[in-house]
Protein backbone atom coordinates (compact mmCIF):
# COMPACT_ATOMS: atom_id res chain seq x y z
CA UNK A 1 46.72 174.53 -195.84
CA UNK A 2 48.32 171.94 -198.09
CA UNK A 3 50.88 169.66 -196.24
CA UNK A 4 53.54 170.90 -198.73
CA UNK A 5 52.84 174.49 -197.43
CA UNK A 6 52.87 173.48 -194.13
CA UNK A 7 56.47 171.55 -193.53
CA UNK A 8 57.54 174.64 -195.52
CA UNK A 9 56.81 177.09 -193.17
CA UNK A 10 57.58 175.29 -190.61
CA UNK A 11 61.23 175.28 -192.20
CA UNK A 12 61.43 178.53 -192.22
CA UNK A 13 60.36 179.05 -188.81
CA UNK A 14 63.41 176.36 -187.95
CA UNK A 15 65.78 178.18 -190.20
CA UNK A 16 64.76 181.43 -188.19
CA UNK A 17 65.66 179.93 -184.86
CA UNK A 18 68.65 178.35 -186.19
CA UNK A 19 70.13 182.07 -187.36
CA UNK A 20 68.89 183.60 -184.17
CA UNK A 21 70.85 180.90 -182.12
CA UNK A 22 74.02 181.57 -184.90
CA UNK A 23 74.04 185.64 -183.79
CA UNK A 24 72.54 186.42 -186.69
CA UNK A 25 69.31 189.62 -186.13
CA UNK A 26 66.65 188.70 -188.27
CA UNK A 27 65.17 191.78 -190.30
CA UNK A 28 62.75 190.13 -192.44
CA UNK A 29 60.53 187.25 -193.09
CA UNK A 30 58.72 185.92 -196.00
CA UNK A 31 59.63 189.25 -197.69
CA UNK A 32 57.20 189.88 -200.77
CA UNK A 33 58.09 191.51 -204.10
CA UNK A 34 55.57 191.31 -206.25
CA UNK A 35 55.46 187.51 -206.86
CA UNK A 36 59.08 186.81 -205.30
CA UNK A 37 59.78 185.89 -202.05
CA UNK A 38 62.50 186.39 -199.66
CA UNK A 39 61.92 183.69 -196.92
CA UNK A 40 64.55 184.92 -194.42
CA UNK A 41 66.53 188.62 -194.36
CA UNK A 42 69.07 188.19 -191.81
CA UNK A 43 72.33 190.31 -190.65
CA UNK A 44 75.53 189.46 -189.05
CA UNK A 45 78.97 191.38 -188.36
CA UNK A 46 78.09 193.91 -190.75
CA UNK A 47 76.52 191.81 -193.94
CA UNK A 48 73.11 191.86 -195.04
CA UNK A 49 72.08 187.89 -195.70
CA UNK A 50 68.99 187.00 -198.03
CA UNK A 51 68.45 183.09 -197.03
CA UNK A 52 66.75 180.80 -199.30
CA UNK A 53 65.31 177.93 -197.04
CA UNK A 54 64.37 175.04 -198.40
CA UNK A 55 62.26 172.03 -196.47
CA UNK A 56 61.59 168.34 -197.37
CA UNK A 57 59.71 165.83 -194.77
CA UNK A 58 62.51 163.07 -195.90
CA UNK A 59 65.63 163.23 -197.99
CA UNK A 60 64.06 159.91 -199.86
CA UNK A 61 63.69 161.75 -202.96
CA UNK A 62 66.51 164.36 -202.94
CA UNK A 63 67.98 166.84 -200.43
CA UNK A 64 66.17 169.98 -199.95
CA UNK A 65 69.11 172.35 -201.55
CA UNK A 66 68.76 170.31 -204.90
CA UNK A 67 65.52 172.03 -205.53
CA UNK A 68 67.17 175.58 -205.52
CA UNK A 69 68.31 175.96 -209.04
CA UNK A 70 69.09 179.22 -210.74
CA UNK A 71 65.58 180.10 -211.81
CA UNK A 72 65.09 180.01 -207.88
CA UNK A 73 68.80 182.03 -207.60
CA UNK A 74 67.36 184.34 -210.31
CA UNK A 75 64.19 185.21 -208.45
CA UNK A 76 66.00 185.66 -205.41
CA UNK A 77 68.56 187.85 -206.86
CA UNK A 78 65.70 189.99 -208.54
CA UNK A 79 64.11 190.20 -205.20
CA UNK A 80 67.26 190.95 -203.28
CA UNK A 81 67.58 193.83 -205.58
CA UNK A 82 64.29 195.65 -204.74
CA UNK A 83 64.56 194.80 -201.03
CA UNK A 84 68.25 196.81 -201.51
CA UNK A 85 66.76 199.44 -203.07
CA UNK A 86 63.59 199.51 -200.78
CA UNK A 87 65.21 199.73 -197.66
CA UNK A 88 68.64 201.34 -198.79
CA UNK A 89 70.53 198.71 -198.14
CA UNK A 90 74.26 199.53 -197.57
CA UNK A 91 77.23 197.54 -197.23
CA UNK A 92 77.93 194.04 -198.18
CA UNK A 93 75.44 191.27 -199.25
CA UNK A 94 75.47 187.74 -199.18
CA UNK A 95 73.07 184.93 -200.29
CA UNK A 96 72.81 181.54 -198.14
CA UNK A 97 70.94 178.51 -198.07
CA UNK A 98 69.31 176.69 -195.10
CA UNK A 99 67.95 172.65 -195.85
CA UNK A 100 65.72 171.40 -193.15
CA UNK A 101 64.65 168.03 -192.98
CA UNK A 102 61.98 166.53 -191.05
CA UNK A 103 58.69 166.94 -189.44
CA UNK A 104 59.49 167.14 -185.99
CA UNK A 105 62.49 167.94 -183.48
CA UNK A 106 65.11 166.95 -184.03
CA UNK A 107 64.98 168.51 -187.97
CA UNK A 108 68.32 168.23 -189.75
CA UNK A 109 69.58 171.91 -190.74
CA UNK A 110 72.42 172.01 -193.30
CA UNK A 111 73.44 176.37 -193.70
CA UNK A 112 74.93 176.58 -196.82
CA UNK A 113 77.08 180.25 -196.70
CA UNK A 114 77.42 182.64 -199.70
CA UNK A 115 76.28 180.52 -202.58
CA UNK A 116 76.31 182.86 -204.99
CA UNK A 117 79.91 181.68 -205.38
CA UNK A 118 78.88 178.01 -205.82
CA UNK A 119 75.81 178.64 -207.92
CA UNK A 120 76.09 178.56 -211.79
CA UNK A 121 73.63 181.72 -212.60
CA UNK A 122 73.05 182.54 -215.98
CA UNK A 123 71.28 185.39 -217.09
């Protein structure tokens, strides 16, 4: 497995354990539609919450969340949407965004809440 691949899943496996430790139930990982991904499908008091996580070794270059644009946002809306219809989601949604950076414990986790409101999606 490629490094890349590697720090990334073990972002998402940080990002799990962070939402677990934040009350959150975790319904899904690395959900597949088609080509899309979900990498986290979480719920809390009542709300459904697709997370986008996001991983870098070292914020050198760029934070992880910089690399979530709205072809990302796009794909995980369109993904959202089948996993809604799939498993009859009802209720209220929300979309977050976990950044993990590192390699090793500690990692620095930034959980960004409902960006959907602070994302600029065009269709």
């Amino acid at each position: 497995m490629a490094l890349h691949n590697e720090i990334g899943r073990i972002g998402e496996m940080v990002a799990a354990r962070h939402l677990i430790q934040h009350g959150y139930s975790l319904l899904h990982t690395d959900y597949r539609v088609g080509h899309k991904d979900i990498d986290i499908v979480a719920f809390k008091d009542g709300i459904t919450v697709f997370v986008e996580v996001k991983t870098r070794s070292t914020d050198r270059f760029g934070s992880p969340e910089e690399a979530v644009d709205d072809e990302k946002m796009r794909f995980l809306l369109s993904a959202a949407n089948a996993y809604i219809k799939r498993e009859g989601v009802m209720g209220p949604v929300r979309f977050d965004v976990i950044a993990v950076v590192g390699t090793a414990e500690p990692f620095s986790i930034t959980h960004f809440t409902n960006v959907i409101d602070t994302l600029r999606i065009r269709n």
